[in-house]
C-alpha atoms as a PDB file:
ATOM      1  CA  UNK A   1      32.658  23.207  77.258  1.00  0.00           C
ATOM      2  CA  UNK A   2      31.166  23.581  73.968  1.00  0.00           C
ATOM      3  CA  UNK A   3      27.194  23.913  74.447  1.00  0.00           C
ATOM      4  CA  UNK A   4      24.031  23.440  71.916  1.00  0.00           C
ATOM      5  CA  UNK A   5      20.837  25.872  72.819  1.00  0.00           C
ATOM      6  CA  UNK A   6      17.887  24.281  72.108  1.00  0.00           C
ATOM      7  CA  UNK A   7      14.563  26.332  71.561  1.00  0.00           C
ATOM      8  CA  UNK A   8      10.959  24.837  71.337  1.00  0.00           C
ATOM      9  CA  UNK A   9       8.871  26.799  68.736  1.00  0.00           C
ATOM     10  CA  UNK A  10       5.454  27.386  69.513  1.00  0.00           C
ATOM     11  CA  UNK A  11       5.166  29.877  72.222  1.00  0.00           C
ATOM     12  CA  UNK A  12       9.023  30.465  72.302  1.00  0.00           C
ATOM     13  CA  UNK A  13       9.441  31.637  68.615  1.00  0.00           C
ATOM     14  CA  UNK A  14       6.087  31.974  67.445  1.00  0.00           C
ATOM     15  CA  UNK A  15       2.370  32.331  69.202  1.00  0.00           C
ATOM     16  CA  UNK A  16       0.112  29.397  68.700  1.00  0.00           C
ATOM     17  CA  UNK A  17      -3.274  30.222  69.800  1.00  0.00           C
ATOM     18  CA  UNK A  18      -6.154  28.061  68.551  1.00  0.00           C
ATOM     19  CA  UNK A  19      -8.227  28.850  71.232  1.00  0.00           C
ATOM     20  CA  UNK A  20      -8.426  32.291  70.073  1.00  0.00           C
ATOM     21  CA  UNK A  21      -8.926  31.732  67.135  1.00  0.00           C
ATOM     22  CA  UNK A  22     -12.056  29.550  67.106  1.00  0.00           C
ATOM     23  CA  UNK A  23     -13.519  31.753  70.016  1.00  0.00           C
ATOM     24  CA  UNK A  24     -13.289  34.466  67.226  1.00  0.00           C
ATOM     25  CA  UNK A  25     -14.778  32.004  64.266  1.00  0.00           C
ATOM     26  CA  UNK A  26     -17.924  30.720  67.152  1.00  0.00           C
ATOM     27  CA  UNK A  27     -17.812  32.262  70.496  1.00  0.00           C
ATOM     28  CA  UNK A  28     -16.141  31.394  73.011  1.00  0.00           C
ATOM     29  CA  UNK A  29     -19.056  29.057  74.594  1.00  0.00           C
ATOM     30  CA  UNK A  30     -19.271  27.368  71.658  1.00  0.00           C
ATOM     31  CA  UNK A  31     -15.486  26.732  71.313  1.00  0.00           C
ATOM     32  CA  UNK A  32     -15.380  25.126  74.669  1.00  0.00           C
ATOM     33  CA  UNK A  33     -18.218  22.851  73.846  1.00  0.00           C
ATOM     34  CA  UNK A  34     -16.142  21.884  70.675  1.00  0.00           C
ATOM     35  CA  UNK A  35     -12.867  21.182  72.288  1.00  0.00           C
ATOM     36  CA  UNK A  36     -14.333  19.259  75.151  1.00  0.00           C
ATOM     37  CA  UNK A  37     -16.542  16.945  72.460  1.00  0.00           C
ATOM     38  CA  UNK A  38     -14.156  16.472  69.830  1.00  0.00           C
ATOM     39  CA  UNK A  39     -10.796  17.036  72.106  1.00  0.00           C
ATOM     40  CA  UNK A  40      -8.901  18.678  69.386  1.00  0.00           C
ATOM     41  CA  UNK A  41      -5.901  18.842  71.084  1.00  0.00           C
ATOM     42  CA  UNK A  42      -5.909  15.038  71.392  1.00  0.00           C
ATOM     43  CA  UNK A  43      -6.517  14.730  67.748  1.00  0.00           C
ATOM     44  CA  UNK A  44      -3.463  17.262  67.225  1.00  0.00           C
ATOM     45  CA  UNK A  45      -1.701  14.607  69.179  1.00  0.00           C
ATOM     46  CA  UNK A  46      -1.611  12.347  66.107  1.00  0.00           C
ATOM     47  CA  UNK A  47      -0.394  15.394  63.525  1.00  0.00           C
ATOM     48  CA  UNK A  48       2.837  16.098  66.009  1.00  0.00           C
ATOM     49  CA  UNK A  49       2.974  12.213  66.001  1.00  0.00           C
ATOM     50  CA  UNK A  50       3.411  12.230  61.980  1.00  0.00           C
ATOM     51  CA  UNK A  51      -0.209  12.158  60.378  1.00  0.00           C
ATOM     52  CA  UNK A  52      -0.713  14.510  57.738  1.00  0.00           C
ATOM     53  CA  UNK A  53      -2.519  17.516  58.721  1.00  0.00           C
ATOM     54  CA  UNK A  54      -5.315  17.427  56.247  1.00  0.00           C
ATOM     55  CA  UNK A  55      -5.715  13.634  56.976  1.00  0.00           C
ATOM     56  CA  UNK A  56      -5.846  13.751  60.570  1.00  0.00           C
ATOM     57  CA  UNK A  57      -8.420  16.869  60.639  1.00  0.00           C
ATOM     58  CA  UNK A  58     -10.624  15.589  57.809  1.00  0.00           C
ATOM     59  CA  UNK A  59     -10.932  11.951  59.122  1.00  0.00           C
ATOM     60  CA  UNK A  60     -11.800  13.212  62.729  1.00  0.00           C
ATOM     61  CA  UNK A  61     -14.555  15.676  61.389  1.00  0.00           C
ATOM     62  CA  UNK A  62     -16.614  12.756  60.074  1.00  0.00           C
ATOM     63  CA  UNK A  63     -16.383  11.527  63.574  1.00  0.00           C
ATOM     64  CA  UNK A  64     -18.645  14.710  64.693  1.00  0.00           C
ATOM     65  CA  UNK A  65     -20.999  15.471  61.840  1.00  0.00           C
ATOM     66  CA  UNK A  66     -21.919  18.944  63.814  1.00  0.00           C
ATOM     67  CA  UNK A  67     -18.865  19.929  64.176  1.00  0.00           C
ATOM     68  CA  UNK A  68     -17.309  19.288  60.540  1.00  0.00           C
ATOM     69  CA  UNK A  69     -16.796  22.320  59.003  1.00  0.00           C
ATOM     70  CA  UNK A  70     -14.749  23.557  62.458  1.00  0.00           C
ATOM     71  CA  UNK A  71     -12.887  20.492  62.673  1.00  0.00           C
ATOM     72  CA  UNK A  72     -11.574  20.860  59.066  1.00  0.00           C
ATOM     73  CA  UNK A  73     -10.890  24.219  60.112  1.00  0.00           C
ATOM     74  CA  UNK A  74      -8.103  23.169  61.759  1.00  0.00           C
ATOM     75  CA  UNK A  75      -6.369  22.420  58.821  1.00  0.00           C
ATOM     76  CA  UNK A  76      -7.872  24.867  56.276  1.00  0.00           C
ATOM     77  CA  UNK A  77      -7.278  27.690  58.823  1.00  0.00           C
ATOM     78  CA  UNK A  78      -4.062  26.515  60.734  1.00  0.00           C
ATOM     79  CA  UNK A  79      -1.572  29.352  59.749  1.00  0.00           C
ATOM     80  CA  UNK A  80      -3.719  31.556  61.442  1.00  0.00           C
ATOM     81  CA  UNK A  81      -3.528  29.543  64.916  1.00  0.00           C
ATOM     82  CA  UNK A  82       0.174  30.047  64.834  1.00  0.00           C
ATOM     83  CA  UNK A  83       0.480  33.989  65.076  1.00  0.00           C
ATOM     84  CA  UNK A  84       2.318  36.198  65.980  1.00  0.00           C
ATOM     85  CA  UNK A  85       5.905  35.938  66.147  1.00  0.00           C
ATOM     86  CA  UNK A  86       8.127  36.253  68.988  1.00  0.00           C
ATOM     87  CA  UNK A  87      10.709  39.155  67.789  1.00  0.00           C
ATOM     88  CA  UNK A  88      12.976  38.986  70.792  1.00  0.00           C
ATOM     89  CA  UNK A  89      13.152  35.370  70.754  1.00  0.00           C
ATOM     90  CA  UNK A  90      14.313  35.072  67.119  1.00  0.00           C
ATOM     91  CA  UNK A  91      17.105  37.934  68.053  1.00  0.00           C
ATOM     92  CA  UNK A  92      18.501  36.094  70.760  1.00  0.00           C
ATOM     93  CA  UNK A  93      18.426  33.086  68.238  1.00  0.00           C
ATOM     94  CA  UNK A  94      20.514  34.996  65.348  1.00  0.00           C
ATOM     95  CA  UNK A  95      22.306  36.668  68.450  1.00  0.00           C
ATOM     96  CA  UNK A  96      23.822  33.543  69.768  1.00  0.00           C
ATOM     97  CA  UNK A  97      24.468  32.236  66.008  1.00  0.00           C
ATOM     98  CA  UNK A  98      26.810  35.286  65.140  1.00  0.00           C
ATOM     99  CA  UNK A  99      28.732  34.171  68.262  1.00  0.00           C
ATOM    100  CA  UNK A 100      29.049  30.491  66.550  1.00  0.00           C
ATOM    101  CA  UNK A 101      27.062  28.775  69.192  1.00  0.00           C
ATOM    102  CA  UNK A 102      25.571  26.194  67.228  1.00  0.00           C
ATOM    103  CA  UNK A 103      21.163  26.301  68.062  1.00  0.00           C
ATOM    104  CA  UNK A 104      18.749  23.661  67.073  1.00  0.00           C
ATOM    105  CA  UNK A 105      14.900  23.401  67.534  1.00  0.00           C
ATOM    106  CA  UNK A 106      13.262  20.249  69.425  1.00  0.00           C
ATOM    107  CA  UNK A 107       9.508  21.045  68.615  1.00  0.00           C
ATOM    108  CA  UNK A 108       6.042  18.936  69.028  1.00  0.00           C
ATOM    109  CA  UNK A 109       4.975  20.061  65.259  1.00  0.00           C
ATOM    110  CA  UNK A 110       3.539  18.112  62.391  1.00  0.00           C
ATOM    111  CA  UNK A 111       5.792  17.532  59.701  1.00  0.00           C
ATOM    112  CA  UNK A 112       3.536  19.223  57.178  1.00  0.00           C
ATOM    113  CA  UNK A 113       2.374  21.995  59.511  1.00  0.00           C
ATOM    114  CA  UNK A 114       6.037  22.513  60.106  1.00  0.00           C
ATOM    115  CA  UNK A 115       7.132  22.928  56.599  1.00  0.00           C
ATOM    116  CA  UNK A 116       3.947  25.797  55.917  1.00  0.00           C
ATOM    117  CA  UNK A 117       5.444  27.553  59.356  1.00  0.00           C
ATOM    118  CA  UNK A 118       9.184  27.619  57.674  1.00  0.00           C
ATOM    119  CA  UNK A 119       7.377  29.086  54.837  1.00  0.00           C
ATOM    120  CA  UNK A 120       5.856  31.913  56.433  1.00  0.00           C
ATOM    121  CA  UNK A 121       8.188  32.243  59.309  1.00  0.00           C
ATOM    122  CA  UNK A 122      11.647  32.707  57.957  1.00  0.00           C
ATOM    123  CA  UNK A 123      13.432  32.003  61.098  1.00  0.00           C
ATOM    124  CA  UNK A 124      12.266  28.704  61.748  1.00  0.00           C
ATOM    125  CA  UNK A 125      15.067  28.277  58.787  1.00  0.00           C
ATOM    126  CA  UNK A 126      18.155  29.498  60.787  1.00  0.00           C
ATOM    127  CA  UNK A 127      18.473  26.379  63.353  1.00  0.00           C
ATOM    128  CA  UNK A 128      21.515  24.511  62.660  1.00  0.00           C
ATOM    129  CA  UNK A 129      19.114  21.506  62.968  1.00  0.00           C
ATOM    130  CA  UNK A 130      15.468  20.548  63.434  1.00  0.00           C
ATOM    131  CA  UNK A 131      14.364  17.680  65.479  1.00  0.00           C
ATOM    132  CA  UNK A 132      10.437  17.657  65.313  1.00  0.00           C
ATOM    133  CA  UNK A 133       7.810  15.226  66.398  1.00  0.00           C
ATOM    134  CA  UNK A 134       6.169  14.755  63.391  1.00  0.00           C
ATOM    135  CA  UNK A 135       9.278  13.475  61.820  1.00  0.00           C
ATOM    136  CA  UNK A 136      10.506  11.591  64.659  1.00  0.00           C
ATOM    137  CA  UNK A 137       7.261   9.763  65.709  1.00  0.00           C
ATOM    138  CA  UNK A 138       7.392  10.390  69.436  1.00  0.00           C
ATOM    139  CA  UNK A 139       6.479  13.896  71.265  1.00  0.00           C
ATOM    140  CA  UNK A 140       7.805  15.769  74.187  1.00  0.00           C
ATOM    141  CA  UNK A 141       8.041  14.689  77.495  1.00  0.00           C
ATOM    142  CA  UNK A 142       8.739  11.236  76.233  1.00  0.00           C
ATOM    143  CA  UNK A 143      12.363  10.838  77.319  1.00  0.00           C
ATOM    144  CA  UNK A 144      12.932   9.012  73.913  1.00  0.00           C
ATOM    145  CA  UNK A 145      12.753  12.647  71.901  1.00  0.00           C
ATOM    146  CA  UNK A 146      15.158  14.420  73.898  1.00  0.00           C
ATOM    147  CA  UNK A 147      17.556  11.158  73.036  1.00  0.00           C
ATOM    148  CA  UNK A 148      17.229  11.959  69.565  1.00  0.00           C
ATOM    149  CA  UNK A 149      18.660  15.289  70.495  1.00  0.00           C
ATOM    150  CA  UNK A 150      21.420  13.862  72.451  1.00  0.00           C
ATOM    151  CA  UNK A 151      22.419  11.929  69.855  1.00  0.00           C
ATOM    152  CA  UNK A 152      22.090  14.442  66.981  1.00  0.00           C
ATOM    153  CA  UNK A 153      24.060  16.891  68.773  1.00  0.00           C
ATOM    154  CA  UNK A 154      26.271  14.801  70.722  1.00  0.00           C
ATOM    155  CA  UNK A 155      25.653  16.175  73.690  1.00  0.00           C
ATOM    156  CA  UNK A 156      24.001  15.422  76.683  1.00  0.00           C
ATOM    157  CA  UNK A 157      23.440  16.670  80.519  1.00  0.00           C
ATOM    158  CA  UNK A 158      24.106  20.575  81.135  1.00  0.00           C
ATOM    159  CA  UNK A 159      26.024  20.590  77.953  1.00  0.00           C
ATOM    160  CA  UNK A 160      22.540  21.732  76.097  1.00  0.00           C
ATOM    161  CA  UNK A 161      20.412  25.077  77.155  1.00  0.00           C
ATOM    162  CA  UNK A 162      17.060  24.745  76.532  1.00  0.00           C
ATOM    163  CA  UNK A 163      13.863  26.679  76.350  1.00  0.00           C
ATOM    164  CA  UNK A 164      10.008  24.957  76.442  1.00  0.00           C
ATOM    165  CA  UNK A 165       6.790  26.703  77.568  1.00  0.00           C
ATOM    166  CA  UNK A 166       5.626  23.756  78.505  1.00  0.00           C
ATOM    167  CA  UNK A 167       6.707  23.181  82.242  1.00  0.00           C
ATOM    168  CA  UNK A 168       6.490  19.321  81.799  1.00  0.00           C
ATOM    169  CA  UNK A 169       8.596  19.201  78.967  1.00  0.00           C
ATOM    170  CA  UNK A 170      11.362  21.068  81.076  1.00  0.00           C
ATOM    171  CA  UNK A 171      11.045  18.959  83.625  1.00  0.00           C
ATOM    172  CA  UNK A 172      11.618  16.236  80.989  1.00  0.00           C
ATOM    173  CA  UNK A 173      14.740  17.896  79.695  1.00  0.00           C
ATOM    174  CA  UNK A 174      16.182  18.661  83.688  1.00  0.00           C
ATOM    175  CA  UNK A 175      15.965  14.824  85.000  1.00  0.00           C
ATOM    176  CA  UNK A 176      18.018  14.171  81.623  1.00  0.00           C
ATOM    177  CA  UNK A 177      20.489  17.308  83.562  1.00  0.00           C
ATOM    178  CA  UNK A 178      19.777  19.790  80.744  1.00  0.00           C
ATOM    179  CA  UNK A 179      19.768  23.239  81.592  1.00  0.00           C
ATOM    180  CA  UNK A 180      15.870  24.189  80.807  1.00  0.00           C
ATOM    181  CA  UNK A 181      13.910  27.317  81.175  1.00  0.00           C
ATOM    182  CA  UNK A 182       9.923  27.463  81.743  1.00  0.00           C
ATOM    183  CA  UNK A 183       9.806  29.980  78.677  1.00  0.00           C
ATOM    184  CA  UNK A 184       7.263  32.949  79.628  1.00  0.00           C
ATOM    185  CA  UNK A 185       9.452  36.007  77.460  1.00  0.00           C
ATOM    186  CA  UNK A 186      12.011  36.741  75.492  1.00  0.00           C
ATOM    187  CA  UNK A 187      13.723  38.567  78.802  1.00  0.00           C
ATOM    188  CA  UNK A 188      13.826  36.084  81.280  1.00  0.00           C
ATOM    189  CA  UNK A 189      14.919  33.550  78.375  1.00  0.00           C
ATOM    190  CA  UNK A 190      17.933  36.477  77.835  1.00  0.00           C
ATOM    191  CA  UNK A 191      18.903  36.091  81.566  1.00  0.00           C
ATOM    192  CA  UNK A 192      18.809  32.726  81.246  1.00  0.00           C
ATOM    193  CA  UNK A 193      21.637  32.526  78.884  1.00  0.00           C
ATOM    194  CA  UNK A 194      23.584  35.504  79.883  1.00  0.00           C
ATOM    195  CA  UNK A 195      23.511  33.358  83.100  1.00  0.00           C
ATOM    196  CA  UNK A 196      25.389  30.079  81.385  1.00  0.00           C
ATOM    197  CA  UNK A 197      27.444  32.410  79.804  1.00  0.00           C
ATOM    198  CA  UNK A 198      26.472  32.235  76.257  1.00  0.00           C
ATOM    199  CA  UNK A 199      25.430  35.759  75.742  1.00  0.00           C
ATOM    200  CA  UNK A 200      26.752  38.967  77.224  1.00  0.00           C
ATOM    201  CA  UNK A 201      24.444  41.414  79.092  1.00  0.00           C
ATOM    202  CA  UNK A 202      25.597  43.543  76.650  1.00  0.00           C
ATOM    203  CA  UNK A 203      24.599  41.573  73.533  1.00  0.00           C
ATOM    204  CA  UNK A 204      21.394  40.128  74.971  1.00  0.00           C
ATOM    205  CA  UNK A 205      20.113  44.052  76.224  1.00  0.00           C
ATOM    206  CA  UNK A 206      21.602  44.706  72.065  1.00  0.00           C
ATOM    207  CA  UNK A 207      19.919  41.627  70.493  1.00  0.00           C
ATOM    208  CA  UNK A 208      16.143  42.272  72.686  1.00  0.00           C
ATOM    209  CA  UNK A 209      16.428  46.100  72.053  1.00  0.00           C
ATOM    210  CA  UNK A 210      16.776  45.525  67.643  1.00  0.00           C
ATOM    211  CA  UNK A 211      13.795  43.040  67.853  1.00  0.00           C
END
């Protein structure tokens, strides 16, 4: 049976930490006050549905006056949400690629936001495809996403392998009968495939210990 692995991004491949960030840019009292008010992971909702970036974060700060500088920080400052990378992830990625197994991404990400992370983040390159939110106009656990995935590939059920931090987007993915991993680290998403037979123990131990 010829499989797909299919990794999520953020958190998998790379950190994505705004939290942190703004906690560093106002305190972390303050940064809970802001989130709660403006709820800007609800407004990030509508870039991983396809607004632009700038668009979505500008327009909302005129919605909260106090808050507009921080708001528009979201966009003006967003590479620096998404950092660091995950080494060991992206060598179990170009490990399973030297093998031929063919890996794609399936990613909640703004299209714009995406194309800045490919710029900085040369790995998000490699995947033999890219099926993101922002392009697609729907966003994980919506069954309809993972059909896009189905279809791109052409496969379906245990046929793909794939990894989410999110534990509601696996779930998504397992009542579709993929085989998903709740993604913590690179190791347990090593024993993972090493498990469906798609890596050695030899070639994952290889691929974690060059990262």
């Amino acid at each position: 049976m010829e499989r797909v692995v299919v990794f999520d991004i953020g958190m998998v491949l790379v950190e994505w930490h705004p939290e942190r960030v703004y906690d560093a840019r106002i305190g972390q009292d303050a940064r809970k006050r802001l989130f709660e008010e403006a709820d800007l992971h609800k407004m990030n909702a509508l870039i991983d549905l396809g607004g632009h970036s700038r668009d979505v974060a500008y327009s909302h700060a005129k919605k909260f006056p106090h808050w507009a500088d921080e708001i528009r920080a979201w966009h003006d400052d967003w590479l620096s949400m998404l950092s660091p990378d995950i080494p060991g992830s992206a060598a179990l990625l170009r490990a399973l690629k030297a093998k031929g197994i063919k890996v794609v991404a399936l990613t909640n990400f703004g299209w714009d936001t995406l194309e800045l992370a490919q710029a900085n983040y040369p790995i998000l390159n490699e995947f033999d495809d890219t099926f993101v939110s922002g392009r697609l106009g729907v966003i994980k656990p919506d069954p309809a996403i993972y059909e896009h995935v189905e279809r791109g590939t052409g496969k379906s059920g245990a046929e793909l392998v794939f990894a989410d931090d999110s534990l509601k987007n696996v779930e998504a993915a397992r009542a579709r009968g993929w085989v998903a991993h709740h993604f913590t680290q690179p190791e347990g998403w090593a024993e993972v495939l090493v498990a469906e037979g798609l890596l050695t123990a030899d070639e994952a131990r290889a691929a974690l210990a060059s990262a």
